[in-house]
N, C-alpha and C. Protein backbone atom coordinates (compact mmCIF):
# COMPACT_ATOMS: atom_id res chain seq x y z
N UNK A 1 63.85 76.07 24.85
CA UNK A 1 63.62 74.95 25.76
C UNK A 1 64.00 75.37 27.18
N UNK A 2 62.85 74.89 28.49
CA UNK A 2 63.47 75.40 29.59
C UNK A 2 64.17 74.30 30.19
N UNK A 3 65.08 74.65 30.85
CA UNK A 3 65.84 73.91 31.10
C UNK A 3 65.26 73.12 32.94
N UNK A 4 65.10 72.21 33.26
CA UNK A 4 65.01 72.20 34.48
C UNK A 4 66.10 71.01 35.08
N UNK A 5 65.36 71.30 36.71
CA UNK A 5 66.75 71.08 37.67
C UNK A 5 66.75 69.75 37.57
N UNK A 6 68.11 69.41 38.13
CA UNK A 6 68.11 67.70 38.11
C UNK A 6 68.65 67.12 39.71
N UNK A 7 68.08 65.96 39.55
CA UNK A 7 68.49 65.61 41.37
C UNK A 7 69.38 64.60 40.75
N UNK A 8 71.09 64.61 41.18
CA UNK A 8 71.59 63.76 41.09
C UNK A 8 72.41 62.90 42.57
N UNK A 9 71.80 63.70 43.32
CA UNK A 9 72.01 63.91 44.69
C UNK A 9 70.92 63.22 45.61
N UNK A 10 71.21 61.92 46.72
CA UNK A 10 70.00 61.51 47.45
C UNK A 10 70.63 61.62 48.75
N UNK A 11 70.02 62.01 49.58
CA UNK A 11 70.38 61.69 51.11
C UNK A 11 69.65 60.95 51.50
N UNK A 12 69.73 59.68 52.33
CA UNK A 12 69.09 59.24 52.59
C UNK A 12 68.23 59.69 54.01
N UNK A 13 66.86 59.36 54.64
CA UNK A 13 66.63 59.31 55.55
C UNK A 13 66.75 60.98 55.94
N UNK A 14 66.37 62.12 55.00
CA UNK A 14 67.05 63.39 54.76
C UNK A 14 66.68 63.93 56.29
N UNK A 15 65.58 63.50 56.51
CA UNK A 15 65.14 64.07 57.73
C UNK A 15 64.28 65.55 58.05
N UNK A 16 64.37 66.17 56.79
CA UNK A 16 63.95 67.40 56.64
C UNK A 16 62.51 67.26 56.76
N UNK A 17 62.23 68.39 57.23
CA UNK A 17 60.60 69.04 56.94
C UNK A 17 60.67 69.98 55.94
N UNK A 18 59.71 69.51 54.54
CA UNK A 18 60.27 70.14 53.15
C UNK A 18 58.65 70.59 52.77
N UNK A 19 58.25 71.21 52.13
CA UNK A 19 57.52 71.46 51.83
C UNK A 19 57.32 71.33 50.33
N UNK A 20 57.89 70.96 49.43
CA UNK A 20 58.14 70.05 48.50
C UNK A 20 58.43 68.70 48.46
N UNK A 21 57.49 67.92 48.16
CA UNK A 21 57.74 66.45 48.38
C UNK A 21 56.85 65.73 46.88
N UNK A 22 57.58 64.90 46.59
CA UNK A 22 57.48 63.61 45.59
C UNK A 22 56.50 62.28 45.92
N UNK A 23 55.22 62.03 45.56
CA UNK A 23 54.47 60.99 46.23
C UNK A 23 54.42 59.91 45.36
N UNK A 24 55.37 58.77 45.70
CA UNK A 24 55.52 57.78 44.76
C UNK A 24 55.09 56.57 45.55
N UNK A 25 54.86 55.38 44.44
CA UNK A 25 54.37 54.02 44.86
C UNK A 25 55.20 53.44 45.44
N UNK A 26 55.14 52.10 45.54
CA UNK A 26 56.47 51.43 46.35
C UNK A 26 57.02 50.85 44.62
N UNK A 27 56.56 50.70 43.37
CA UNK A 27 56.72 50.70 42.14
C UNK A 27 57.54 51.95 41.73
N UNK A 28 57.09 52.62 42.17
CA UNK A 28 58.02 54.22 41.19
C UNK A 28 58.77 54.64 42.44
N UNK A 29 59.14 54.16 43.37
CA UNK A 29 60.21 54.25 44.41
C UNK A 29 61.66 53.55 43.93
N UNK A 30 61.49 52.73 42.70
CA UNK A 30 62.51 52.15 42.39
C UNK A 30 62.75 52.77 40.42
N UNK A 31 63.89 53.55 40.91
CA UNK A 31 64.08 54.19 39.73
C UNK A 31 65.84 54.51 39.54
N UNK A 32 66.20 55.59 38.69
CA UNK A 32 67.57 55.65 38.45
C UNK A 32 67.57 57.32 37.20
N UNK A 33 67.04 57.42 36.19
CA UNK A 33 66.80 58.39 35.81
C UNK A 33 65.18 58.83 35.48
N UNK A 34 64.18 59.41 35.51
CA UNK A 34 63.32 60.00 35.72
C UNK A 34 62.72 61.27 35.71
N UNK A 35 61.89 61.72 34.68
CA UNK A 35 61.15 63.59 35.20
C UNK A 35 60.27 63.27 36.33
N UNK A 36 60.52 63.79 37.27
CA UNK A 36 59.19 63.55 38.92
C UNK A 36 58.67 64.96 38.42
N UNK A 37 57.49 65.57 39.18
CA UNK A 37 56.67 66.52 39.11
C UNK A 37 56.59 66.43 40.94
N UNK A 38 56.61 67.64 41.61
CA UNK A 38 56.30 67.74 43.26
C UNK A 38 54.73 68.11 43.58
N UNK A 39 54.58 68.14 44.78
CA UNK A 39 53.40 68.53 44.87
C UNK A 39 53.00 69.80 44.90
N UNK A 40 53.78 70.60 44.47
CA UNK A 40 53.53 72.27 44.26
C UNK A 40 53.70 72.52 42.46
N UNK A 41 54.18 71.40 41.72
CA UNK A 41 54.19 71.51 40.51
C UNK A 41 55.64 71.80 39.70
N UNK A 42 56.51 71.61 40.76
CA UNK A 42 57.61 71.84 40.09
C UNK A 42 58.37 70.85 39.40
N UNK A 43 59.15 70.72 38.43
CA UNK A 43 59.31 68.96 37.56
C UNK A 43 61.02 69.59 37.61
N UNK A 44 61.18 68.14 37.85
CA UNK A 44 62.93 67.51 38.12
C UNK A 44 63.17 66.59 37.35
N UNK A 45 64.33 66.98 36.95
CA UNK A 45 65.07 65.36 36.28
C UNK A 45 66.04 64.31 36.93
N UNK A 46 65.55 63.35 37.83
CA UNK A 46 65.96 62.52 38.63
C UNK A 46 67.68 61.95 37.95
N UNK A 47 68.59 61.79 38.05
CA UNK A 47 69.38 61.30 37.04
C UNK A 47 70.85 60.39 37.79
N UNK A 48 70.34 59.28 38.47
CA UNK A 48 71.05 59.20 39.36
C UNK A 48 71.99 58.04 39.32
N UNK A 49 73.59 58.00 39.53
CA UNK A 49 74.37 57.27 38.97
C UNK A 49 73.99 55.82 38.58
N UNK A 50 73.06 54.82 39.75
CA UNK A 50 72.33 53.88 39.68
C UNK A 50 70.91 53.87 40.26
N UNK A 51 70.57 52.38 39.17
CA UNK A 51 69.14 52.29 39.78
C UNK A 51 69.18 52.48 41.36
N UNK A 52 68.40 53.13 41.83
CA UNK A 52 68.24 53.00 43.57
C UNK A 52 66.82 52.63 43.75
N UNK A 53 66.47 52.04 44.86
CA UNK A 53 65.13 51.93 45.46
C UNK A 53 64.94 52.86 46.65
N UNK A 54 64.31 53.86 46.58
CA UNK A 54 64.15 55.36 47.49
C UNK A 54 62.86 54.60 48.55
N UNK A 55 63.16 55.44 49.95
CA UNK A 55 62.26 55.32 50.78
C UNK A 55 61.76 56.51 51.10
N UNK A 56 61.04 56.13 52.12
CA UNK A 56 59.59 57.29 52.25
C UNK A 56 60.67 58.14 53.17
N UNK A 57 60.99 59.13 53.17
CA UNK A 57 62.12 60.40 53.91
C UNK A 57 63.10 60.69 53.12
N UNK A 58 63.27 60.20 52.11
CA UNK A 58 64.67 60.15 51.27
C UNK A 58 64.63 61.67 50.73
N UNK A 59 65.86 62.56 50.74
CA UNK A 59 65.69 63.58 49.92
C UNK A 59 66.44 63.56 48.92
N UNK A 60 65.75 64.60 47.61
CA UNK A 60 66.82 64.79 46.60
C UNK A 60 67.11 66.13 46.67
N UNK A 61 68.80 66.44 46.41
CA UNK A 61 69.40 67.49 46.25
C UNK A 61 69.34 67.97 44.79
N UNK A 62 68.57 68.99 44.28
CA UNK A 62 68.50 69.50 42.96
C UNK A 62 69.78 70.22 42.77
N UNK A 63 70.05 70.54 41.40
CA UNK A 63 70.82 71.54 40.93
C UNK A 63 70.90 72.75 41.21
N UNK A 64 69.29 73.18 41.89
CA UNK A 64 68.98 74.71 41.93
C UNK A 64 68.93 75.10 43.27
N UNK A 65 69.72 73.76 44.09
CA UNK A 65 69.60 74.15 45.29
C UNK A 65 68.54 73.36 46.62
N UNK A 66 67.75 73.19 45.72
CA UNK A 66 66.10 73.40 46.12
C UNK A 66 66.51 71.73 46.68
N UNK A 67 65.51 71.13 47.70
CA UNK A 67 65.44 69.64 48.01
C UNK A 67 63.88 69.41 48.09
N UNK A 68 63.73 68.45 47.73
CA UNK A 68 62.73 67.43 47.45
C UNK A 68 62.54 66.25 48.35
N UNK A 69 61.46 65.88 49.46
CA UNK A 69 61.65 65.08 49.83
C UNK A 69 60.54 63.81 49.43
N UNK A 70 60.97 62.40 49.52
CA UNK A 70 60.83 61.33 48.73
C UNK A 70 59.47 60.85 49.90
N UNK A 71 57.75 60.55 49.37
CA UNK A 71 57.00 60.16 50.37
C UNK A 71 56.08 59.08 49.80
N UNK A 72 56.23 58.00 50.28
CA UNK A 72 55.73 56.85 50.10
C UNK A 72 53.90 57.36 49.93
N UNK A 73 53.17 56.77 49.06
CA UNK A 73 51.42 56.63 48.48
C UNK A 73 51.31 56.04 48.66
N UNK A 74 49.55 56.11 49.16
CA UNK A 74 49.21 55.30 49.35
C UNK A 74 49.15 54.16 48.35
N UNK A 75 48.36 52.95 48.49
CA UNK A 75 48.42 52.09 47.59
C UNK A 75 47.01 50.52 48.08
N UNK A 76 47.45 50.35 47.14
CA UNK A 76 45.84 48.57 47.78
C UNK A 76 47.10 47.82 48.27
N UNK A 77 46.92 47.54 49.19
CA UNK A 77 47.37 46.54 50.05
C UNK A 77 46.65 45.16 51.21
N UNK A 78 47.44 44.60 51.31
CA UNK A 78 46.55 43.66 52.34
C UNK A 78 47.48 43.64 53.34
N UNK A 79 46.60 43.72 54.72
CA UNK A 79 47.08 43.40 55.95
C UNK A 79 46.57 42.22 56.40
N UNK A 80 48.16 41.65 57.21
CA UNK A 80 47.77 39.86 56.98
C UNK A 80 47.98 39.46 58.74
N UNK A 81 46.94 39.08 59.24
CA UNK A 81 46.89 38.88 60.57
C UNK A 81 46.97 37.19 60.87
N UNK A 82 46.99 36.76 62.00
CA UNK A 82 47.14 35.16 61.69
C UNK A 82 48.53 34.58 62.40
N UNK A 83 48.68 33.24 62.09
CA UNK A 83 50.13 32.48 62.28
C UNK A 83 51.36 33.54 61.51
N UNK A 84 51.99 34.16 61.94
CA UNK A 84 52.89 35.23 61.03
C UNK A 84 53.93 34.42 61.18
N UNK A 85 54.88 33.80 61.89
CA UNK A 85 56.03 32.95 61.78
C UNK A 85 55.84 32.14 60.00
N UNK A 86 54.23 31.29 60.15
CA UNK A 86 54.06 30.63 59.21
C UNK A 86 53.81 31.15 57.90
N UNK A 87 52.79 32.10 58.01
CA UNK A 87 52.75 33.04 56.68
C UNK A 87 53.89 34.32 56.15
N UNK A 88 54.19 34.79 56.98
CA UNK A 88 56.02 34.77 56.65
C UNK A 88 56.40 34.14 55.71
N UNK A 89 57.26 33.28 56.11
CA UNK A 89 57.64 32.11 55.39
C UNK A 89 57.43 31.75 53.98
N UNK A 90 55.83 31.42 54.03
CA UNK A 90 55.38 31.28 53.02
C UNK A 90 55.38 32.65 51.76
N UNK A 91 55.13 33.91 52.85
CA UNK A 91 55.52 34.85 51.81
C UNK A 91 56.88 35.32 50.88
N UNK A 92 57.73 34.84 51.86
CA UNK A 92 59.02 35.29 51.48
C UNK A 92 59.60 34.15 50.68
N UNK A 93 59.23 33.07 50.43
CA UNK A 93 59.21 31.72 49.77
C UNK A 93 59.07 32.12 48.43
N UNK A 94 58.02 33.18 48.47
CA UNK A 94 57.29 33.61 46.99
C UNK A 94 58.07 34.69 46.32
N UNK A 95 59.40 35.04 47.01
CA UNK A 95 60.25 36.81 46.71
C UNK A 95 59.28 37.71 47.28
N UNK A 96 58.41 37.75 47.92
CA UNK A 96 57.06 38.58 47.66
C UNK A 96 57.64 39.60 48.72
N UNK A 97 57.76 41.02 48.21
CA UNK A 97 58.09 42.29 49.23
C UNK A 97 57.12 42.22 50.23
N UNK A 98 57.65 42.54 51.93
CA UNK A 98 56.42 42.80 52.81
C UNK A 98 57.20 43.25 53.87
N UNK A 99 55.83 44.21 54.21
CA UNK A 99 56.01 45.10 55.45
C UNK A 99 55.99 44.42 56.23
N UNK A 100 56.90 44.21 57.62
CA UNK A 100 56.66 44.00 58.99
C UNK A 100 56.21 44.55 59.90
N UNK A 101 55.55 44.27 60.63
CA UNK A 101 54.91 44.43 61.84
C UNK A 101 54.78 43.27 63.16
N UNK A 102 54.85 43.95 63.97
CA UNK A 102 54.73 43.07 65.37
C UNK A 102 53.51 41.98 65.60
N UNK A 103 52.24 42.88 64.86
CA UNK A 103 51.19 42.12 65.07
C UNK A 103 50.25 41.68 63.62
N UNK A 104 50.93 41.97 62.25
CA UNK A 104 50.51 42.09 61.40
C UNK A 104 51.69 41.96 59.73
N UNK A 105 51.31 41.16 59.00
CA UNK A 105 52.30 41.63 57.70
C UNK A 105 51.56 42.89 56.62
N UNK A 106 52.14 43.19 56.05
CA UNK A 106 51.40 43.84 54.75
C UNK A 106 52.20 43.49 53.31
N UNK A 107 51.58 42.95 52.64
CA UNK A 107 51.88 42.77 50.92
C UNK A 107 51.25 43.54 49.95
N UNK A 108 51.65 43.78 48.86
CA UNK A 108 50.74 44.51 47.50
C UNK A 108 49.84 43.63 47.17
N UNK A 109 48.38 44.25 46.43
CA UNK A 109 47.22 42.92 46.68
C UNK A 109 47.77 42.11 45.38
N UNK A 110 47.23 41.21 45.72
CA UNK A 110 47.66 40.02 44.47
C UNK A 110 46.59 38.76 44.74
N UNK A 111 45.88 38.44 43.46
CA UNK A 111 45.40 36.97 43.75
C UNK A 111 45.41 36.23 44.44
N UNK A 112 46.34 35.65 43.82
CA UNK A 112 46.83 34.34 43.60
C UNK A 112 47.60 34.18 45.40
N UNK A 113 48.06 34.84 45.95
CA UNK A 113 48.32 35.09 47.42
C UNK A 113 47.29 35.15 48.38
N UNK A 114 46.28 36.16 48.03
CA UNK A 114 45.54 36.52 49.07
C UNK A 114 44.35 34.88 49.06
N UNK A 115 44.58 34.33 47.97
CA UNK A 115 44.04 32.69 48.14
C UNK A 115 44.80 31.37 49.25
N UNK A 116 45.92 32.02 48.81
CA UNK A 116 46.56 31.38 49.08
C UNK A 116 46.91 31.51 50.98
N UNK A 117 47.12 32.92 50.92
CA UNK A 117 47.15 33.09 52.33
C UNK A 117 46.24 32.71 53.37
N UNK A 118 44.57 32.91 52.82
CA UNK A 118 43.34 32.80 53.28
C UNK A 118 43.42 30.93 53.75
N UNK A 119 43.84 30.30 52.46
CA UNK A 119 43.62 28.71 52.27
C UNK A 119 44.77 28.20 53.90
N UNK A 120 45.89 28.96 54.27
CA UNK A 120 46.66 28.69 55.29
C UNK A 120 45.97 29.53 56.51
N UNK A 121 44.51 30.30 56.64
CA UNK A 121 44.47 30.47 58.01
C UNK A 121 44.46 31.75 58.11
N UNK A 122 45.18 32.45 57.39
CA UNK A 122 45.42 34.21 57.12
C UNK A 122 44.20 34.63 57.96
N UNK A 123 44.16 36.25 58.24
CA UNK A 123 42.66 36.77 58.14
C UNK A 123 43.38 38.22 57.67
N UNK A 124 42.94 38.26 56.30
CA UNK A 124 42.91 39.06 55.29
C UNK A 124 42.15 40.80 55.03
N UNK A 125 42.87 41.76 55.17
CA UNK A 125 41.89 42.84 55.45
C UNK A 125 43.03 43.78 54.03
N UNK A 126 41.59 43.90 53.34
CA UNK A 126 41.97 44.81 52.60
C UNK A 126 42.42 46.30 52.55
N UNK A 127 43.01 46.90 52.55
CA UNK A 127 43.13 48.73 52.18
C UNK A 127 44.10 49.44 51.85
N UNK A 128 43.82 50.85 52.01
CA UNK A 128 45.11 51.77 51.36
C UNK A 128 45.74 52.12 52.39
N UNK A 129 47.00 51.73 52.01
CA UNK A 129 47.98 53.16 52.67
C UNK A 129 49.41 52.99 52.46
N UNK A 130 50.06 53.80 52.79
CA UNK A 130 51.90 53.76 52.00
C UNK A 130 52.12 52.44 52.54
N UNK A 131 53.36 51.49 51.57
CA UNK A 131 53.83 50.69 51.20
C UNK A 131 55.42 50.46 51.57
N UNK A 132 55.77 50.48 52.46
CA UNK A 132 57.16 50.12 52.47
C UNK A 132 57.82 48.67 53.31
N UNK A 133 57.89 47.90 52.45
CA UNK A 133 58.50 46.37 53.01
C UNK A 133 59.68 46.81 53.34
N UNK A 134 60.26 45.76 54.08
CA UNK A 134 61.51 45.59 54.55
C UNK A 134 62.70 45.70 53.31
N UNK A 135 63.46 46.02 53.62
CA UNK A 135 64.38 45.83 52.35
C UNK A 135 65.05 44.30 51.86
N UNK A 136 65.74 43.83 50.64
CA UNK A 136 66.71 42.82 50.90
C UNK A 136 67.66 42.40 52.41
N UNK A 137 67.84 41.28 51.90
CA UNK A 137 68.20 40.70 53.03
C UNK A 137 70.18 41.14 53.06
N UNK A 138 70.37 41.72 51.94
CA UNK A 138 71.75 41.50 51.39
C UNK A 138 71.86 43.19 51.27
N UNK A 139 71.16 43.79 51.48
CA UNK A 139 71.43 45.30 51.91
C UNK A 139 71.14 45.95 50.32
N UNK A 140 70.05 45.69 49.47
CA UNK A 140 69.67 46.34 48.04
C UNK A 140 68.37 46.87 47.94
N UNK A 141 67.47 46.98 48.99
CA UNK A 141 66.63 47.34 49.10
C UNK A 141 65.59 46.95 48.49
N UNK A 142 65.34 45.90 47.49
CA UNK A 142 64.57 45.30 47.07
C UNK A 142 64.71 43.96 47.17
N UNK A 143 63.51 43.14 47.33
CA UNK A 143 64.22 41.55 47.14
C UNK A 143 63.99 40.70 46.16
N UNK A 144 63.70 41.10 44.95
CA UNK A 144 63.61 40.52 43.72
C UNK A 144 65.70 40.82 43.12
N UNK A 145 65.78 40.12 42.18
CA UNK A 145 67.20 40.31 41.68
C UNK A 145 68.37 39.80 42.26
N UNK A 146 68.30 38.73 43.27
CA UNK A 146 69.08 38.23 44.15
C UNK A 146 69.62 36.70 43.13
N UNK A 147 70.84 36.60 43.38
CA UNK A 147 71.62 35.21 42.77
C UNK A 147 71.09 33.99 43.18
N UNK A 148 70.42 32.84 42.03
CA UNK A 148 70.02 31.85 42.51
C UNK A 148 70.83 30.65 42.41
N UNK A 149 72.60 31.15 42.74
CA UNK A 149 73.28 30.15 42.49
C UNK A 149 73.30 28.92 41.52
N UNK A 150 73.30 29.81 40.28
CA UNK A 150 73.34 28.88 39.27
C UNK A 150 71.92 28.02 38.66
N UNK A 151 71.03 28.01 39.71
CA UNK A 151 69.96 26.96 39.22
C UNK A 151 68.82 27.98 38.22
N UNK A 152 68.01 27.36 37.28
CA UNK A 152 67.46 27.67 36.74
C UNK A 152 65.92 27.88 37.34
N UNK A 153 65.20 28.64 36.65
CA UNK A 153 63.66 28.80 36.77
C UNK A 153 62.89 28.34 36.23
N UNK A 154 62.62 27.03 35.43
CA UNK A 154 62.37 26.88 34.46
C UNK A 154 61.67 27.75 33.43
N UNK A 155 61.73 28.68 33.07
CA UNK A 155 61.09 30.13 32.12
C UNK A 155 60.55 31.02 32.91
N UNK A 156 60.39 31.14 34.52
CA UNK A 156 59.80 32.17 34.86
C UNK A 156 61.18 32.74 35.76
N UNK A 157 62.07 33.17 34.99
CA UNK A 157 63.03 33.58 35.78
C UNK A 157 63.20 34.96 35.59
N UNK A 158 62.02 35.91 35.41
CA UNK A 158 61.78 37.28 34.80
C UNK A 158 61.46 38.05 36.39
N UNK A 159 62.52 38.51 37.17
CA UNK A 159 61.85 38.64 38.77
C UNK A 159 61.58 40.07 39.15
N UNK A 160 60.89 40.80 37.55
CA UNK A 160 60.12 41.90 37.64
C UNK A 160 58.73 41.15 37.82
N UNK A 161 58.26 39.86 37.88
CA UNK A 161 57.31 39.62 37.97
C UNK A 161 57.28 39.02 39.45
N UNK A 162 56.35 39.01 40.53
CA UNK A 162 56.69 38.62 41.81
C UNK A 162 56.36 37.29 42.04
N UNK A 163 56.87 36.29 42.48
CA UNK A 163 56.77 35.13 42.41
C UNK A 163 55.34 34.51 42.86
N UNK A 164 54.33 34.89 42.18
CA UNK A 164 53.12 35.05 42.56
C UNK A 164 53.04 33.53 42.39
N UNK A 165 51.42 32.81 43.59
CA UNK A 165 51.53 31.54 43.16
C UNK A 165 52.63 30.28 43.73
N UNK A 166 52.20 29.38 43.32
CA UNK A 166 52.71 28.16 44.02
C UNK A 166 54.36 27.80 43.33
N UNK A 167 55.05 28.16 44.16
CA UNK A 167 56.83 28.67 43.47
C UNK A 167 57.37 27.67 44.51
N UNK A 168 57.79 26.42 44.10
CA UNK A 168 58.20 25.45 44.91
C UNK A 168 59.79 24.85 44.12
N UNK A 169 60.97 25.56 44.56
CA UNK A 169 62.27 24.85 44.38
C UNK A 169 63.21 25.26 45.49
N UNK A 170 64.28 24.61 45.71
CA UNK A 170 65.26 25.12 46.89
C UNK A 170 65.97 26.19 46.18
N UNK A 171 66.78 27.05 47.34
CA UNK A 171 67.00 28.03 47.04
C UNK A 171 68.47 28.28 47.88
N UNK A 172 69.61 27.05 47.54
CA UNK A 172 70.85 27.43 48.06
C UNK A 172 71.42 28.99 48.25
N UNK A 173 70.76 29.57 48.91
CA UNK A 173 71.60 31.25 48.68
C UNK A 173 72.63 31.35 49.81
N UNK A 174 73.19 30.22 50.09
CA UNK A 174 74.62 30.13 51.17
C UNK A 174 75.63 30.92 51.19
């Protein structure tokens, strides 16, 4: 059996110009142990004390020395032009991860949203390209998994699923 290297090691924000790099989704950016494969073909065993959610610059320090740096894929996305104060709002209402921009949001495509966004005014443009929302608001880098102070969901309290859809309760997070 060959043995290969393991990254148990992340820097963040590594900064390097690597010529080995990892092209993951904004989905497989959130991991903890893992075999990655690079783009030259070399395979690592990710193995890292906790789940982390990696961004697009992140490096990993292998065993063998060697670093790996972490690069956001493309992906289907929508860019959301329009009232952004208001559709904001409404997005982040939903848990729904999203990129900021000055003149524009971006979300992962989804239904039940891009109806929804359209029905408030949106102007909706479909396409690819890397994926990186803002992080939590509470410094975890994702914003699904956050404490809803006790109150219930009534059964959809599963927040690997994104609060897709018309998600209407208060949300004391004081």
């Amino acid at each position: 059996m060959t043995d290969i290297p393991t990254a148990r090691i992340l820097h963040r924000q590594g900064g390097a110009v690597l010529s080995e790099c990892v092209l993951l989704d904004y989905t497989a950016r959130l991991l903890r142990r893992k075999r990655l494969t690079t783009n030259t073909g070399l395979s690592f065993l990710v193995d890292l004390a906790q789940t982390t959610s990696l961004n697009d610059g992140d490096v990993f320090e292998l065993s063998n020395a060697r670093r790996v740096v972490v690069r956001a894929a493309e992906e289907a996305v929508i860019k959301i032009t329009g009232d952004l104060p208001r559709l904001a709002w409404h997005i982040g209402n939903r848990h729904t991860p999203c990129q900021i921009a000055a003149d524009h949001l971006i979300i992962s495509r989804d239904p039940v949203l891009e109806a929804m966004l359209a029905n408030l005014g949106a102007t909706l443009h479909i396409t690819r390209q890397p994926f990186c929302p803002e992080g939590g608001a509470y410094g975890h880098g994702r914003t699904m998994g956050h404490d809803h102070g006790g109150h219930d969901h009534g059964g959809h309290d599963n927040h690997d699923f994104q609060h897709s859809g018309f998600h209407i309760h208060p949300h004391p997070h004081g």
